[in-house]
N, C-alpha and C. Protein backbone atom coordinates (compact mmCIF):
# COMPACT_ATOMS: atom_id res chain seq x y z
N UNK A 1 74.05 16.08 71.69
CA UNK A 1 73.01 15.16 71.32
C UNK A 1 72.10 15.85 70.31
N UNK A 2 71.39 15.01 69.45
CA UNK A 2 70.57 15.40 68.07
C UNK A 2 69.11 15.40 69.00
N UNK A 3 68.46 16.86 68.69
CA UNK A 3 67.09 16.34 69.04
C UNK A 3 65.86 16.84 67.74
N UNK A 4 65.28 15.57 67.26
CA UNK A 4 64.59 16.37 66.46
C UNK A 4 63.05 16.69 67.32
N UNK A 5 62.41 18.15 66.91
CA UNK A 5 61.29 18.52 67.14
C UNK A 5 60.41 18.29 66.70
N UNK A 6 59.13 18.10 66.67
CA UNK A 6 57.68 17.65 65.64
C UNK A 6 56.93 19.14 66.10
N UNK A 7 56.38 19.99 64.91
CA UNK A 7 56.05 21.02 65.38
C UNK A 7 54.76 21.23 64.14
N UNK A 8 53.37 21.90 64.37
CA UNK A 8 52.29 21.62 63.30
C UNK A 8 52.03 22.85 63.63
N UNK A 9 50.78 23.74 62.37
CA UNK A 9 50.13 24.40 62.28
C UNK A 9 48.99 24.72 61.47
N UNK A 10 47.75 25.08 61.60
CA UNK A 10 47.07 24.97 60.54
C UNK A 10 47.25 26.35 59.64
N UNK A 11 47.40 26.38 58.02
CA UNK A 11 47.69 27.66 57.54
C UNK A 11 46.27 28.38 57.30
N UNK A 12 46.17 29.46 58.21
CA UNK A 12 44.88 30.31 58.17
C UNK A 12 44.53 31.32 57.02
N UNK A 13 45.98 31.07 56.59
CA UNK A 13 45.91 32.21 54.98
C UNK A 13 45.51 31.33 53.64
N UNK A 14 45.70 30.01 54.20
CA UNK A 14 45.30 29.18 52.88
C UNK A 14 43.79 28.66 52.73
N UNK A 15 42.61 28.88 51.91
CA UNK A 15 41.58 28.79 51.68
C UNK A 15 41.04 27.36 52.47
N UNK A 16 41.95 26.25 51.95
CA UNK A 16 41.81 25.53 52.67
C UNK A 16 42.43 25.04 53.92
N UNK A 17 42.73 25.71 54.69
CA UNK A 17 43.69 25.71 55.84
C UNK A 17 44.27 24.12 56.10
N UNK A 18 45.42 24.17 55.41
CA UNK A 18 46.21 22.81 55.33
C UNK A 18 46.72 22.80 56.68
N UNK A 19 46.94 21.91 56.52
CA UNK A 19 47.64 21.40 57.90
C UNK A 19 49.32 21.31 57.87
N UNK A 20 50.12 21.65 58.23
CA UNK A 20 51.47 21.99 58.02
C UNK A 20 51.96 21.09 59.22
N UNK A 21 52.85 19.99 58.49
CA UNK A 21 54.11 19.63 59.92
C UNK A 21 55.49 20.37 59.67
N UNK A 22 55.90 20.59 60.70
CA UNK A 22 57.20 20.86 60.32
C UNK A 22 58.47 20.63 61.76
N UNK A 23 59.42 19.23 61.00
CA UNK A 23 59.96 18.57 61.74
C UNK A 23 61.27 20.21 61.20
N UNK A 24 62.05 19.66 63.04
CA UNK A 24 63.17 20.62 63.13
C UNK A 24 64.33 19.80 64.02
N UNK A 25 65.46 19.94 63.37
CA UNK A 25 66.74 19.13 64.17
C UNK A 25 67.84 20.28 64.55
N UNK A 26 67.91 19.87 65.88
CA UNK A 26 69.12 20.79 66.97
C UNK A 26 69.84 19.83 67.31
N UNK A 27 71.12 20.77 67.52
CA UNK A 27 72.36 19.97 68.27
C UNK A 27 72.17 20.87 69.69
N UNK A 28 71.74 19.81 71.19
CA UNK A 28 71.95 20.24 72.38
C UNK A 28 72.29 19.32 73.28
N UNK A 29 72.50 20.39 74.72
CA UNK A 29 73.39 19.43 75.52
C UNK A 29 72.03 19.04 76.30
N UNK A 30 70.89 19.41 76.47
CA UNK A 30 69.82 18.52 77.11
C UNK A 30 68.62 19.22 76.55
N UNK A 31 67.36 18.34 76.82
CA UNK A 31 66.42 18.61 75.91
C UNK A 31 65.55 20.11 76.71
N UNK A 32 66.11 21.13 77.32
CA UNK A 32 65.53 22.43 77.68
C UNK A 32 66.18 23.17 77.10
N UNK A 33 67.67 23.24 76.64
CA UNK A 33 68.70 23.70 75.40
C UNK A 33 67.39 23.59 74.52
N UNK A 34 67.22 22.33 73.90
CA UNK A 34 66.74 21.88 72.60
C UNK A 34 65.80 22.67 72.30
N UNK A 35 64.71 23.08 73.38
CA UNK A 35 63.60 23.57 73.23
C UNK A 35 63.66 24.88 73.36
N UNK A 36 64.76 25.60 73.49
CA UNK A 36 65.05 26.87 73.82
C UNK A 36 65.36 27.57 71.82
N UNK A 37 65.97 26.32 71.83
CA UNK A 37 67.09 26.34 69.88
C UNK A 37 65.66 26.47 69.43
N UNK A 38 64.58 25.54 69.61
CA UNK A 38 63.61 25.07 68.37
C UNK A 38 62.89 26.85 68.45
N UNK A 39 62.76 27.60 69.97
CA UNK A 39 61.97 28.55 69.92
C UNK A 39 63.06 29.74 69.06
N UNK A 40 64.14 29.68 69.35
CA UNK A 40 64.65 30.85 68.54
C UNK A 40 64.68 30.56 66.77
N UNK A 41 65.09 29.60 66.73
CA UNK A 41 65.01 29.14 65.20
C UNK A 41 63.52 29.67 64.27
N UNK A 42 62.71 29.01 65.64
CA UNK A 42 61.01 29.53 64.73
C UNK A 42 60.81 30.98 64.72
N UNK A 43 61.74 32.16 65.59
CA UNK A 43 61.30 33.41 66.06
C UNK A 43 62.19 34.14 64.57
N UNK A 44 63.45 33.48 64.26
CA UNK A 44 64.33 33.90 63.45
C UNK A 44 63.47 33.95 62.46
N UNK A 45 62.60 32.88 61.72
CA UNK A 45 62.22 32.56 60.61
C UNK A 45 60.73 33.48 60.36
N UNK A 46 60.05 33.57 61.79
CA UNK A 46 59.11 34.69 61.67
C UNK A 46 59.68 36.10 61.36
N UNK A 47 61.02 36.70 61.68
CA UNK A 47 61.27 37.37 61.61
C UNK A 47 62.09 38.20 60.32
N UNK A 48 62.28 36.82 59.42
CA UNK A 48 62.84 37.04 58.19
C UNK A 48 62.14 36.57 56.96
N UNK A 49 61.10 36.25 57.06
CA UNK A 49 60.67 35.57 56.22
C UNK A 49 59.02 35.60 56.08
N UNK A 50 57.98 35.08 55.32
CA UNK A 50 56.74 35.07 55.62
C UNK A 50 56.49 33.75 55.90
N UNK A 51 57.54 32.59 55.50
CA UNK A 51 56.82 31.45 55.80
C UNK A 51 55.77 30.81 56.77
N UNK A 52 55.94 31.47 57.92
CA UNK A 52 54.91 31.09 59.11
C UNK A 52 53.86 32.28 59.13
N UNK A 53 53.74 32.92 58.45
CA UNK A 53 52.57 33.72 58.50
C UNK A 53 51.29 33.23 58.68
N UNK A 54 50.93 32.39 58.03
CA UNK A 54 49.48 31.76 57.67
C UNK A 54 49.35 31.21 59.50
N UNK A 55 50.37 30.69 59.88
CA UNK A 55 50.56 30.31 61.48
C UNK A 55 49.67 31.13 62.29
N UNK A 56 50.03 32.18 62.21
CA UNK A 56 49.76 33.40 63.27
C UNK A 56 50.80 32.95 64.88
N UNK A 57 49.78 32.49 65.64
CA UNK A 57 50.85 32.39 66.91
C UNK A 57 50.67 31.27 67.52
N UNK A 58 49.92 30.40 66.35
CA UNK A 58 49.36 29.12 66.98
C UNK A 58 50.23 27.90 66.28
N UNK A 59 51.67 27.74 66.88
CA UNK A 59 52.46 26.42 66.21
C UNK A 59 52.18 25.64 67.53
N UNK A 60 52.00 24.19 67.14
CA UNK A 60 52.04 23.16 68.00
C UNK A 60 53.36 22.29 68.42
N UNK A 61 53.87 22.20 69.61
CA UNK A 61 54.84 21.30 69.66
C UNK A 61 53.92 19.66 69.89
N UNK A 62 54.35 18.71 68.80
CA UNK A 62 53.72 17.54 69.10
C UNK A 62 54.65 16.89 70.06
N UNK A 63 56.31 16.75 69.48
CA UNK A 63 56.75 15.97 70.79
C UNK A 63 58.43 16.00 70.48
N UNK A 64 59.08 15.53 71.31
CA UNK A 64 60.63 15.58 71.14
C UNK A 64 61.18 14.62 71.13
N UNK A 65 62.39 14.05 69.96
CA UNK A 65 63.21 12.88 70.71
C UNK A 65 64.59 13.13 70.54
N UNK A 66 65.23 12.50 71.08
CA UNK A 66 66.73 12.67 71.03
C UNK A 66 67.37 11.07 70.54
N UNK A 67 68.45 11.86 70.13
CA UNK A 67 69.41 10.07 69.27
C UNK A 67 69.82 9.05 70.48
C-alpha cells in the first residue's frame, strides 16, 4: 500500500523562517512500516545532505493517508 506523509518545518536558518512542507510517499505493508520508512528516509537525508538543517530537530508530522 502507498502511504503518503505530510511533514512541516519552520527554517530557523532562513531570516525569514519560511515555513517548509514536505510531502513524502512509501510503499508499506501497514501504516507503523510507513512511519518507520518516513523516519529513516528523513534520518538518511539529515545525514547526507544539509537540506534539513535550518529544521534542527523540530519536523512536524501533520498526518498520514494511504491509497
Amino acid at each position: 500500500m502507498l502511504y503518503v506523509g505530510n511533514f512541516s518545518y519552520n527554517d530557523e536558518l532562513d531570516e525569514a523562517h519560511n515555513y517548509c512542507l514536505m510531502p513524502c510517499i512509501v510503499k508499506a505493508a501497514d501504516a507503523d512500516e510507513a512511519l518507520e520508512k518516513f523516519a529513516n528516509h528523513f534520518e538518511d537525508i539529515r545525514q547526507n545532505s544539509d537540506l534539513l538543517e535550518g529544521a534542527k530537530d523540530k519536523i512536524g508530522f501533520n498526518r498520514i493517508i494511504s491509497d
